[in-house]
N, C-alpha and C. Protein backbone atom coordinates (compact mmCIF):
# COMPACT_ATOMS: atom_id res chain seq x y z
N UNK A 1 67.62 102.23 76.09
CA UNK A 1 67.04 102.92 74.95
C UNK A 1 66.17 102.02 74.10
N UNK A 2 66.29 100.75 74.34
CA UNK A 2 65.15 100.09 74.55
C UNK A 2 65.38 99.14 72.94
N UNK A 3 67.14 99.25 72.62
CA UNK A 3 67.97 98.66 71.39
C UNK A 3 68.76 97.73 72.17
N UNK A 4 68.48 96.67 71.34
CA UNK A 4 69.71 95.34 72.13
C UNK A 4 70.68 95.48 71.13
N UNK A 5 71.97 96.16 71.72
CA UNK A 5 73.22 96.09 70.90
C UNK A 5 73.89 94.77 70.28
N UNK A 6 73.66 93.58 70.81
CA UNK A 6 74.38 92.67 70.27
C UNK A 6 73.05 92.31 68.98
N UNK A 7 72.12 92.97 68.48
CA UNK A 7 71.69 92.82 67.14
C UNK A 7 72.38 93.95 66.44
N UNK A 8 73.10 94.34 67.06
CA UNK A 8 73.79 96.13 66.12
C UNK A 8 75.12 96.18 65.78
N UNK A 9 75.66 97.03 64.88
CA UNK A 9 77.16 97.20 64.54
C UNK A 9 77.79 95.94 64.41
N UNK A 10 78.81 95.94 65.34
CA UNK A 10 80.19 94.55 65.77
C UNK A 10 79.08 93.04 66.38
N UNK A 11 77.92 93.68 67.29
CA UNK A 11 77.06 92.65 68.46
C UNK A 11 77.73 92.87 69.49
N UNK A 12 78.90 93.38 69.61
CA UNK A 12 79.48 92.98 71.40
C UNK A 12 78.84 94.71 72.21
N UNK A 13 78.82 93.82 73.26
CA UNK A 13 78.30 94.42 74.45
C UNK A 13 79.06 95.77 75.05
N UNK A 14 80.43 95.72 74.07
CA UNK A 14 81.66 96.57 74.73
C UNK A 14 81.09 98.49 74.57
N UNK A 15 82.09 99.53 74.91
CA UNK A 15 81.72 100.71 74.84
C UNK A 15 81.81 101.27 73.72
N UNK A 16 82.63 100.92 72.90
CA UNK A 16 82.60 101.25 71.37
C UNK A 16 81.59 100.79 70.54
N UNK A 17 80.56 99.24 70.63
CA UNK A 17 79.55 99.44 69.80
C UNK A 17 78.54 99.84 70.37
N UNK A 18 78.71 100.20 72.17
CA UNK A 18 77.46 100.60 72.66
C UNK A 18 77.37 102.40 72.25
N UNK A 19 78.28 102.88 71.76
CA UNK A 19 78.65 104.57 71.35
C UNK A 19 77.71 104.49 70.12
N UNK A 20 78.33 103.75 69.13
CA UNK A 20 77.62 103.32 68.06
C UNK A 20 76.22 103.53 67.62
N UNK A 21 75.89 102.62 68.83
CA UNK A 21 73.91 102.82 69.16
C UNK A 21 73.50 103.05 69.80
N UNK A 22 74.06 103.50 70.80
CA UNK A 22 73.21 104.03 71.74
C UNK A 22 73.54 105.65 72.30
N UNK A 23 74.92 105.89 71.44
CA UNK A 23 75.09 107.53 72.22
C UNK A 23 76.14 107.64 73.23
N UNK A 24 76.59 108.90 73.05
CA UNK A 24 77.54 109.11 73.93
C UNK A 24 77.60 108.80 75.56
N UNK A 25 76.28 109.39 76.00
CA UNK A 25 76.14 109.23 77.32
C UNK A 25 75.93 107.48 77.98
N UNK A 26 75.45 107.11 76.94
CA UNK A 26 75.23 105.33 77.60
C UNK A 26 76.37 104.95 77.47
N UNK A 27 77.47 105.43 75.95
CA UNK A 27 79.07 104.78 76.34
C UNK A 27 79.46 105.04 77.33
N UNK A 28 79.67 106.48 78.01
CA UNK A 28 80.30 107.02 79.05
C UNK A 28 80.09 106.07 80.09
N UNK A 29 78.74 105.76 80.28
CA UNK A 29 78.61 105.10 81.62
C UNK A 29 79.21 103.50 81.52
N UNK A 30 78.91 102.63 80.21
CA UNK A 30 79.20 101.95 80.02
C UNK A 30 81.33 101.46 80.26
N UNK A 31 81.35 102.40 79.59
CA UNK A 31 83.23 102.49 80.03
C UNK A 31 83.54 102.99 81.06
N UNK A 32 82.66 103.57 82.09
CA UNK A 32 82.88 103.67 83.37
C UNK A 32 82.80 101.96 83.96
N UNK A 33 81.71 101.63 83.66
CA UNK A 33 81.42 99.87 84.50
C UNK A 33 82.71 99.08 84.32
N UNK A 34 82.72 99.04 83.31
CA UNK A 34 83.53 98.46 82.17
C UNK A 34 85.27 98.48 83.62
N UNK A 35 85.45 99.75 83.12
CA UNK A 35 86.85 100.13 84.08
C UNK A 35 86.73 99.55 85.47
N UNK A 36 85.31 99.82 86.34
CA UNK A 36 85.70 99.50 87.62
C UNK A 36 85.55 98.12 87.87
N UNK A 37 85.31 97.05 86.73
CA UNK A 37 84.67 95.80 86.71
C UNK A 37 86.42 95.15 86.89
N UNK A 38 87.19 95.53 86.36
CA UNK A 38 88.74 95.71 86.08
C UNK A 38 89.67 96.02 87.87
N UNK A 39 89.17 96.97 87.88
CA UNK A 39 89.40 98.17 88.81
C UNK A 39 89.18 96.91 90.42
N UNK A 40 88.17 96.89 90.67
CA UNK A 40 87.28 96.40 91.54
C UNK A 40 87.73 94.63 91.77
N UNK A 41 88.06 94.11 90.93
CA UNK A 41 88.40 92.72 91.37
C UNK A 41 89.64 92.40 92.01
N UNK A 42 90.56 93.30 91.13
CA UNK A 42 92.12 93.47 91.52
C UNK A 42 92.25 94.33 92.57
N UNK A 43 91.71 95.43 93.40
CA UNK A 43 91.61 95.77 94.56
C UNK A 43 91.34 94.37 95.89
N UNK A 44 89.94 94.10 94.86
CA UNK A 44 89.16 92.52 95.91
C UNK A 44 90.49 91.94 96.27
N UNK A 45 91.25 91.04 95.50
CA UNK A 45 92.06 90.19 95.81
C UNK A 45 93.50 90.35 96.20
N UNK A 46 93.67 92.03 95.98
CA UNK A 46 94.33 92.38 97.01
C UNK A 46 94.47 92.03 98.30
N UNK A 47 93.10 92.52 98.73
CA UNK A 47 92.71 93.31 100.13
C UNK A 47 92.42 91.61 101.08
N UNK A 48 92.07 90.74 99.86
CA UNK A 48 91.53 89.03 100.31
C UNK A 48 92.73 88.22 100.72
N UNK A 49 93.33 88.37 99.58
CA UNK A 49 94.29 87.39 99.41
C UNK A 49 95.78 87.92 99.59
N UNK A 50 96.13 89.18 98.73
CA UNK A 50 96.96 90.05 99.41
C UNK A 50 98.92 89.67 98.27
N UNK A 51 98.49 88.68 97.39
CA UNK A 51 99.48 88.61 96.66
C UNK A 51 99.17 88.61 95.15
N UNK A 52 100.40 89.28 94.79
CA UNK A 52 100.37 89.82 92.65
C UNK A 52 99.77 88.24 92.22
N UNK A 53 100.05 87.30 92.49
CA UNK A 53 99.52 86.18 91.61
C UNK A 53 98.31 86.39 91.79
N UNK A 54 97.69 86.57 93.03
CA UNK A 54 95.88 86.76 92.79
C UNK A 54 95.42 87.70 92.32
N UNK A 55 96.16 89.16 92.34
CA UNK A 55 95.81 89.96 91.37
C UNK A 55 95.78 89.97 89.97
N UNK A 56 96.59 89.72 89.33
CA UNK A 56 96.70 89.02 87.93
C UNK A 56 95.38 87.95 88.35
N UNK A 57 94.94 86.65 88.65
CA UNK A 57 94.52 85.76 88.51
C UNK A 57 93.15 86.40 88.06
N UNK A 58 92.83 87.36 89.23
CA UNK A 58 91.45 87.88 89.32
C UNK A 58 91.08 88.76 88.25
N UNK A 59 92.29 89.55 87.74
CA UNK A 59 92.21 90.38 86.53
C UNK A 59 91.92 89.89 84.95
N UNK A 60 92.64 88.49 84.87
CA UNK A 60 92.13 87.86 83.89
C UNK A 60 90.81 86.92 84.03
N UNK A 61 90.42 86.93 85.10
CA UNK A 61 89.54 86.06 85.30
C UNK A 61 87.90 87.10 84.68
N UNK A 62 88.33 88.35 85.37
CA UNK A 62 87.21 89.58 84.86
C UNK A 62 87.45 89.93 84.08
N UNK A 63 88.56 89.79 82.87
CA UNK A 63 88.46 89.95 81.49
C UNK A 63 87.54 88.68 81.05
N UNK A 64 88.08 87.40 80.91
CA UNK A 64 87.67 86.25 80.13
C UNK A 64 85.89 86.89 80.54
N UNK A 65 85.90 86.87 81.67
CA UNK A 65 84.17 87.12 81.95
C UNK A 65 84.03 88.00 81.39
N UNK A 66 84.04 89.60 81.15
CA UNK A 66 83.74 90.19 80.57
C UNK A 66 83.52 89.82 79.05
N UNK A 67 84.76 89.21 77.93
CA UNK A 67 84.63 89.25 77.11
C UNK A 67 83.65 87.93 76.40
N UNK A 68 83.77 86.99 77.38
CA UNK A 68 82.67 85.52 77.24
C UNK A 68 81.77 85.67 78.00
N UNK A 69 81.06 86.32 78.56
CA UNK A 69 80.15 86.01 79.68
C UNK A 69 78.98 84.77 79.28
N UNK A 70 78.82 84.10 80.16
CA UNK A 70 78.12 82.83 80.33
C UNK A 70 76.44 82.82 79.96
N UNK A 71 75.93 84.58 80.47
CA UNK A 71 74.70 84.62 80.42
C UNK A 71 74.32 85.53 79.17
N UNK A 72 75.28 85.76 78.31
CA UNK A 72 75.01 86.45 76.87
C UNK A 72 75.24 85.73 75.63
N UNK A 73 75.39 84.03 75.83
CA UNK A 73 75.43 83.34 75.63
C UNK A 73 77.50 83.31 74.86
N UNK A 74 77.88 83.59 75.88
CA UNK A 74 79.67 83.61 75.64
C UNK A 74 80.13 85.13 74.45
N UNK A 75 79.02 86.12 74.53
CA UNK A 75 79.47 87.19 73.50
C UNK A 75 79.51 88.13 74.35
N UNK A 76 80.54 89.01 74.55
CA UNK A 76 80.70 89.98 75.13
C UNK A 76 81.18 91.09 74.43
N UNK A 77 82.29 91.83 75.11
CA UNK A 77 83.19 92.87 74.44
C UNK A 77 84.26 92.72 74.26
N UNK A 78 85.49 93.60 73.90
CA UNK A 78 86.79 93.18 73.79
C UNK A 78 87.86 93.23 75.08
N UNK A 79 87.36 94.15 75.66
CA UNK A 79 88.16 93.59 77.26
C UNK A 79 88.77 95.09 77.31
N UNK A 80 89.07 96.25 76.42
CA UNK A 80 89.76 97.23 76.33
C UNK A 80 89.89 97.77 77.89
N UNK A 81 88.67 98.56 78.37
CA UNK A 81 88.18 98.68 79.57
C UNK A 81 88.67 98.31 80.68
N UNK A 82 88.02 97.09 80.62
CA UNK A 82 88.41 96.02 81.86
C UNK A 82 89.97 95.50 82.00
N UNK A 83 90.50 95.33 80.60
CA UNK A 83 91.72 95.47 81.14
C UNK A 83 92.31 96.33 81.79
N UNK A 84 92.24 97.63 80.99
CA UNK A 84 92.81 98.77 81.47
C UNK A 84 92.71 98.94 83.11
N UNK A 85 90.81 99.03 83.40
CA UNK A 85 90.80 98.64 84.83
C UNK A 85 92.16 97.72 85.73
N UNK A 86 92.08 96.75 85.69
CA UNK A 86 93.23 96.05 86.10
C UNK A 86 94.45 96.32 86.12
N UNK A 87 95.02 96.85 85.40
CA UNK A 87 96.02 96.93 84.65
C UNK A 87 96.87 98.59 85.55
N UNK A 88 95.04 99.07 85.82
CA UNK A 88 95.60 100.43 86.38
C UNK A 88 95.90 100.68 87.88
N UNK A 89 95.53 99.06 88.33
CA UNK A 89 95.48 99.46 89.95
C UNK A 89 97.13 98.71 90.18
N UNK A 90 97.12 97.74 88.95
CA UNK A 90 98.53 96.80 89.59
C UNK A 90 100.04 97.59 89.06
N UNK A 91 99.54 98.19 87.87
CA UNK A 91 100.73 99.08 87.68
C UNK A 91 100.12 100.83 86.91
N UNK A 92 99.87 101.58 87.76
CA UNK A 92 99.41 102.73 86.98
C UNK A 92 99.89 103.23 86.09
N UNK A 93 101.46 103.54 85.73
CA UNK A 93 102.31 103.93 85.33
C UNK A 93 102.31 103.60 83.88
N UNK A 94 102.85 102.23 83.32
CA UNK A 94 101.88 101.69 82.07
C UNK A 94 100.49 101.78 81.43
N UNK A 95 99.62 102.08 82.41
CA UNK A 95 98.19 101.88 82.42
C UNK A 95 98.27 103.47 81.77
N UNK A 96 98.85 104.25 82.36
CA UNK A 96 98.47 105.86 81.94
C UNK A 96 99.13 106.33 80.79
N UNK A 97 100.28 105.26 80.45
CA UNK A 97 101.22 105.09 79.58
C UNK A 97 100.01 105.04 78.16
N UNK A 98 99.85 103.59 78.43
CA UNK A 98 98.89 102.88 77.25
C UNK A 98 97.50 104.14 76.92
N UNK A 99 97.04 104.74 78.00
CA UNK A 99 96.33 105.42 77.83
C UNK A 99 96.39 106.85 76.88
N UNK A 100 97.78 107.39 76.77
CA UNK A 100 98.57 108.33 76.61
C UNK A 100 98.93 108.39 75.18
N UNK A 101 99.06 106.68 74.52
CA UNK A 101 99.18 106.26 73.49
C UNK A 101 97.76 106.40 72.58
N UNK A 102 96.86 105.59 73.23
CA UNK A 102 95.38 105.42 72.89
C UNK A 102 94.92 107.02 72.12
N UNK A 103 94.65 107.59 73.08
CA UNK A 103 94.05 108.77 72.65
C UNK A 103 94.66 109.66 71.72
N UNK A 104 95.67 110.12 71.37
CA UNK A 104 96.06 110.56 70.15
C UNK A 104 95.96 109.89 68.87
N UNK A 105 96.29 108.34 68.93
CA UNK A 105 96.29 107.44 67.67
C UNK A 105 94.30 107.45 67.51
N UNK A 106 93.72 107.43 68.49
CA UNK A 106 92.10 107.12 67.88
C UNK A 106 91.62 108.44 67.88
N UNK A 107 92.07 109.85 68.55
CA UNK A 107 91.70 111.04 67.65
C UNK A 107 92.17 111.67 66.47
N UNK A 108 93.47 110.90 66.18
CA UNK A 108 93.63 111.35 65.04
C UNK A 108 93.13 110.73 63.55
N UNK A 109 93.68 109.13 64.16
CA UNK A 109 92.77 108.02 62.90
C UNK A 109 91.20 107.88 62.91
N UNK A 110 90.79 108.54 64.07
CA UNK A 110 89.28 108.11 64.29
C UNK A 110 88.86 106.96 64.37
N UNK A 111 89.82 105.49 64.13
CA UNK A 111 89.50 104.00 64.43
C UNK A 111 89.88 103.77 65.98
N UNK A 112 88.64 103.78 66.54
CA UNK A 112 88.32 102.85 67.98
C UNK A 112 90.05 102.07 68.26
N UNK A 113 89.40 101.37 67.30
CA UNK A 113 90.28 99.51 67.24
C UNK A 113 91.33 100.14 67.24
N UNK A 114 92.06 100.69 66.17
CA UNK A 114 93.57 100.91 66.22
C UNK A 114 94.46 101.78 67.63
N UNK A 115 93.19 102.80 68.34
CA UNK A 115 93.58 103.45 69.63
C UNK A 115 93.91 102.01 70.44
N UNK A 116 92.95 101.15 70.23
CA UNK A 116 92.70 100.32 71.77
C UNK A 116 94.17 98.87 71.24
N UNK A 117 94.46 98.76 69.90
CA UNK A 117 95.68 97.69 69.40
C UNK A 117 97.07 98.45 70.05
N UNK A 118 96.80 99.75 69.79
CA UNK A 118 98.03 100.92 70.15
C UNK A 118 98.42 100.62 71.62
N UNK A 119 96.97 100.95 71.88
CA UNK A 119 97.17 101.21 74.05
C UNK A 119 97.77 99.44 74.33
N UNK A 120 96.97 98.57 74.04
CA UNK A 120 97.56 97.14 74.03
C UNK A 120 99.17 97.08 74.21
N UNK A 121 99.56 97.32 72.89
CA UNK A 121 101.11 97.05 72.78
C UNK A 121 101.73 97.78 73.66
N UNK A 122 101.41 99.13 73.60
CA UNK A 122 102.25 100.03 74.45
C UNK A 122 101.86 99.57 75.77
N UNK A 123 100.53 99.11 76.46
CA UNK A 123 100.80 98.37 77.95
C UNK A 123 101.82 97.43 78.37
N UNK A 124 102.03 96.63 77.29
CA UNK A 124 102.70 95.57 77.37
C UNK A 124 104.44 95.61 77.51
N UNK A 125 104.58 96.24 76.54
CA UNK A 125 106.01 96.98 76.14
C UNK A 125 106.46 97.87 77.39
N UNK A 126 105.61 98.77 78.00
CA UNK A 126 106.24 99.48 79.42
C UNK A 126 105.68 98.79 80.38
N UNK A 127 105.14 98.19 80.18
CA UNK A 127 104.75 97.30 81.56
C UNK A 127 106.90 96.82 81.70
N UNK A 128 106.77 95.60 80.66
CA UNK A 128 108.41 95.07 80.42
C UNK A 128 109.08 95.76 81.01
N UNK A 129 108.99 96.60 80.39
CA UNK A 129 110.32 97.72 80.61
C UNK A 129 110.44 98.32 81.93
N UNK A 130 109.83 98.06 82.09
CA UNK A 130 109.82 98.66 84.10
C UNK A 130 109.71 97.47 84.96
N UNK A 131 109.34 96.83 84.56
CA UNK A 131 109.35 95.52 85.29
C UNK A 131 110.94 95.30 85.27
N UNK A 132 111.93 95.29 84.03
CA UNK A 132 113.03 95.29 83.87
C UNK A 132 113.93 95.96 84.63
N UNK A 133 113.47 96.75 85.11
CA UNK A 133 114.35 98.10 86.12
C UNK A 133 114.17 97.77 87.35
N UNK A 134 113.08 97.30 87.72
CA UNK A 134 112.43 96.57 88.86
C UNK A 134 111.34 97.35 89.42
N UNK A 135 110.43 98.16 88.56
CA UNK A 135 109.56 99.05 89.35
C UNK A 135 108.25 98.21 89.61
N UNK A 136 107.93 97.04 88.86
CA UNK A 136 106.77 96.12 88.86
C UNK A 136 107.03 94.78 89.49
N UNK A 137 106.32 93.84 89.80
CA UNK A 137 106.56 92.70 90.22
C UNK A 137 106.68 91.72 88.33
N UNK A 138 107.38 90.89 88.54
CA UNK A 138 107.43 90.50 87.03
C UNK A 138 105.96 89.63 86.76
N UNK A 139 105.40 88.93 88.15
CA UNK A 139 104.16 88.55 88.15
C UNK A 139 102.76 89.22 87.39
N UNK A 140 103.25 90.80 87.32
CA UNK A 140 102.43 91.43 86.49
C UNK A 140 102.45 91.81 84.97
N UNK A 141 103.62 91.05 84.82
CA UNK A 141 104.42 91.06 83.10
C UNK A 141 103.20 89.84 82.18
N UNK A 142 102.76 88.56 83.57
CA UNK A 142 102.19 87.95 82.57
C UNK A 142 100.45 88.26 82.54
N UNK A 143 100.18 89.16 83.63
CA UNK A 143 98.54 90.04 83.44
C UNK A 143 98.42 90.62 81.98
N UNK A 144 99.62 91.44 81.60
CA UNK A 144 99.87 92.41 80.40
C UNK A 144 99.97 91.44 79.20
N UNK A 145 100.87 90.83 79.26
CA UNK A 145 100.70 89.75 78.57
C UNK A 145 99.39 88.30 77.84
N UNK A 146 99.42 88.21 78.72
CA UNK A 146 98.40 87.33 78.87
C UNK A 146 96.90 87.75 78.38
N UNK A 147 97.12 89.55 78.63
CA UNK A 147 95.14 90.11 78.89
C UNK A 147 95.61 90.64 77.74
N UNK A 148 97.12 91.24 77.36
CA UNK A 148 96.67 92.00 75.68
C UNK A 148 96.45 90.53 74.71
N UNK A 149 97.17 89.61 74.96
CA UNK A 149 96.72 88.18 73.80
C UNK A 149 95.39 88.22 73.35
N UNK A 150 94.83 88.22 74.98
CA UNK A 150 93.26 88.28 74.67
C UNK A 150 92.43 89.10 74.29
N UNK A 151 92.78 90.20 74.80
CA UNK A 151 92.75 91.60 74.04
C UNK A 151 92.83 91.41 72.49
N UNK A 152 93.89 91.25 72.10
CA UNK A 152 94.17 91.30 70.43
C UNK A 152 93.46 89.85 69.91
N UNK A 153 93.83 89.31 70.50
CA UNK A 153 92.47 88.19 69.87
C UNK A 153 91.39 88.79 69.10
N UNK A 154 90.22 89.23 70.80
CA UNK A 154 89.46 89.80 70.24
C UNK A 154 89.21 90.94 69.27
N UNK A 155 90.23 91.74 68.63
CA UNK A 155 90.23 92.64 68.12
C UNK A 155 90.94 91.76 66.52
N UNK A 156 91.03 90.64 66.20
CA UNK A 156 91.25 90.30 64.73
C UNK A 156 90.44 90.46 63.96
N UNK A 157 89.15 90.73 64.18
CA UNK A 157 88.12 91.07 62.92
C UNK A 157 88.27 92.52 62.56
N UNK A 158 88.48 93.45 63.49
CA UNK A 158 88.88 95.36 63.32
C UNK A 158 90.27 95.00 62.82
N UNK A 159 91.64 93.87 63.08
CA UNK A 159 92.34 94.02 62.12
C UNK A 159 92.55 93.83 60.77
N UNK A 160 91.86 92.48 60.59
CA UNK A 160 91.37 92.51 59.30
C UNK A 160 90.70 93.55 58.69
N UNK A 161 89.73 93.96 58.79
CA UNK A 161 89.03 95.03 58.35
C UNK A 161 90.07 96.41 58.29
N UNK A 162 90.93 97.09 59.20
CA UNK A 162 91.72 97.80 59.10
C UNK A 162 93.20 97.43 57.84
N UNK A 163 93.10 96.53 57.94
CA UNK A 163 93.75 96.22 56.83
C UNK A 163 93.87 96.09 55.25
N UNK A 164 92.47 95.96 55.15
CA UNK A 164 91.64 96.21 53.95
C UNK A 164 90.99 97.42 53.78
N UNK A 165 90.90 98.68 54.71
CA UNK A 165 90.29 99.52 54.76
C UNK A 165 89.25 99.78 54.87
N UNK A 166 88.45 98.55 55.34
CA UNK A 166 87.02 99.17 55.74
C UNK A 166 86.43 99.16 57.36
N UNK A 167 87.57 99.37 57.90
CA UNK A 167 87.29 99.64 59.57
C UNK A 167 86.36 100.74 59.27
N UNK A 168 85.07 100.54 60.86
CA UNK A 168 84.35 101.61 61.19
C UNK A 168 85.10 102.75 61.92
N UNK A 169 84.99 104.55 61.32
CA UNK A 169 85.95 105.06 62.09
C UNK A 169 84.64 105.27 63.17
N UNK A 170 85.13 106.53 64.47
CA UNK A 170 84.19 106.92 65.10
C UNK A 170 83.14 107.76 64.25
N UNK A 171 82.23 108.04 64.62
CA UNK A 171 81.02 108.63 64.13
C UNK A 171 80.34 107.85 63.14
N UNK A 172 80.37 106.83 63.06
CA UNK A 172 80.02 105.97 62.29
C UNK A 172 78.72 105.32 62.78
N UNK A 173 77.80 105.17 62.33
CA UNK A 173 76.20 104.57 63.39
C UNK A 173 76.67 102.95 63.06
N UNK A 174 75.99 102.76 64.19
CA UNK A 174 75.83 100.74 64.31
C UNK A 174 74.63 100.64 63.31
N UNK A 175 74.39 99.74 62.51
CA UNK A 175 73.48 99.38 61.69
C UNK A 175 73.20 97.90 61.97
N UNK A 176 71.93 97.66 61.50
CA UNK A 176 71.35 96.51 62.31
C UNK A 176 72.11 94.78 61.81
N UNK A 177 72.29 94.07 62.14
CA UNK A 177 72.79 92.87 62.06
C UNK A 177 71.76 92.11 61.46
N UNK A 178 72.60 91.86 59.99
CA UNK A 178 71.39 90.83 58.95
C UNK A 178 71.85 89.34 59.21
């Protein structure tokens, strides 16, 4: 659309400030990439390598990239997506869990951030908990782990701001970066 988002809203590249400025339909596609970028590595190192440590390995490896990438000069997005991607091939169950969580808390609060802090914890928390029963490999306790840290990392500036009350809810336009 012919707008470089990282001069807009938050700057990151992710699907929530690309909604922002660029519209529904470029998010859509955007959180489609986003998912299979997730999706797609942890299948790869399946099918390559064929054990949970390389799945996890590869899953955080396409988060950190996603959220640092090398050629945007280390600014990316928050990983929401791409985790989830990951997250959904090694344990669906959590993944649909976290998802399940997400969407009621960000249609009802209308804050992005607080759906995607929500889906976080709750990945993490039933990931555990089934891992505990034995339905997961525990190898995938530290993907959840490990990718919501980074996850919530990136999301301390929407907590701050949610905390003080001036989080962007949805419908909110990206405005240009002074």
């Amino acid at each position: 659309r012919g707008v470089d988002i990282r001069e807009h809203g938050s700057g990151r590249t992710g699907m929530s400030n690309v909604l922002r400025t660029g519209g529904g339909r470029v998010a859509a596609a955007v959180l489609l990439l986003d998912l299979s970028k997730g999706v797609l590595v942890v299948l790869l190192s399946r099918e390559l390598i064929g054990t949970t440590g390389a799945e996890v390995a590869a899953g955080l490896l396409a988060l950190v990239g996603h959220n640092w990438p090398v050629f945007l000069d280390f600014r990316g997005g928050r990983g929401i997506a791409t985790g989830l991607g990951g997250l959904s091939v090694m344990a669906p169950i959590p993944a649909a869990i976290a998802a399940a969580a997400f969407i009621p808390v960000t249609l009802i609060s209308r804050y992005l951030s607080l759906g995607s802090i929500t889906g976080v914890v709750t990945a993490c928390l039933s990931l555990l908990a089934l891992t505990l029963i034995g339905m997961y490999s525990s190898t995938y306790s530290w993907y959840a782990f490990i990718g919501g840290g980074i996850i919530l990392w990136q999301h301390r500036d929407n907590i701050q701001r949610l905390l003080r009350g001036t989080e962007r809810r949805l419908g909110n336009p990206a405005t240009p970066i002074q």
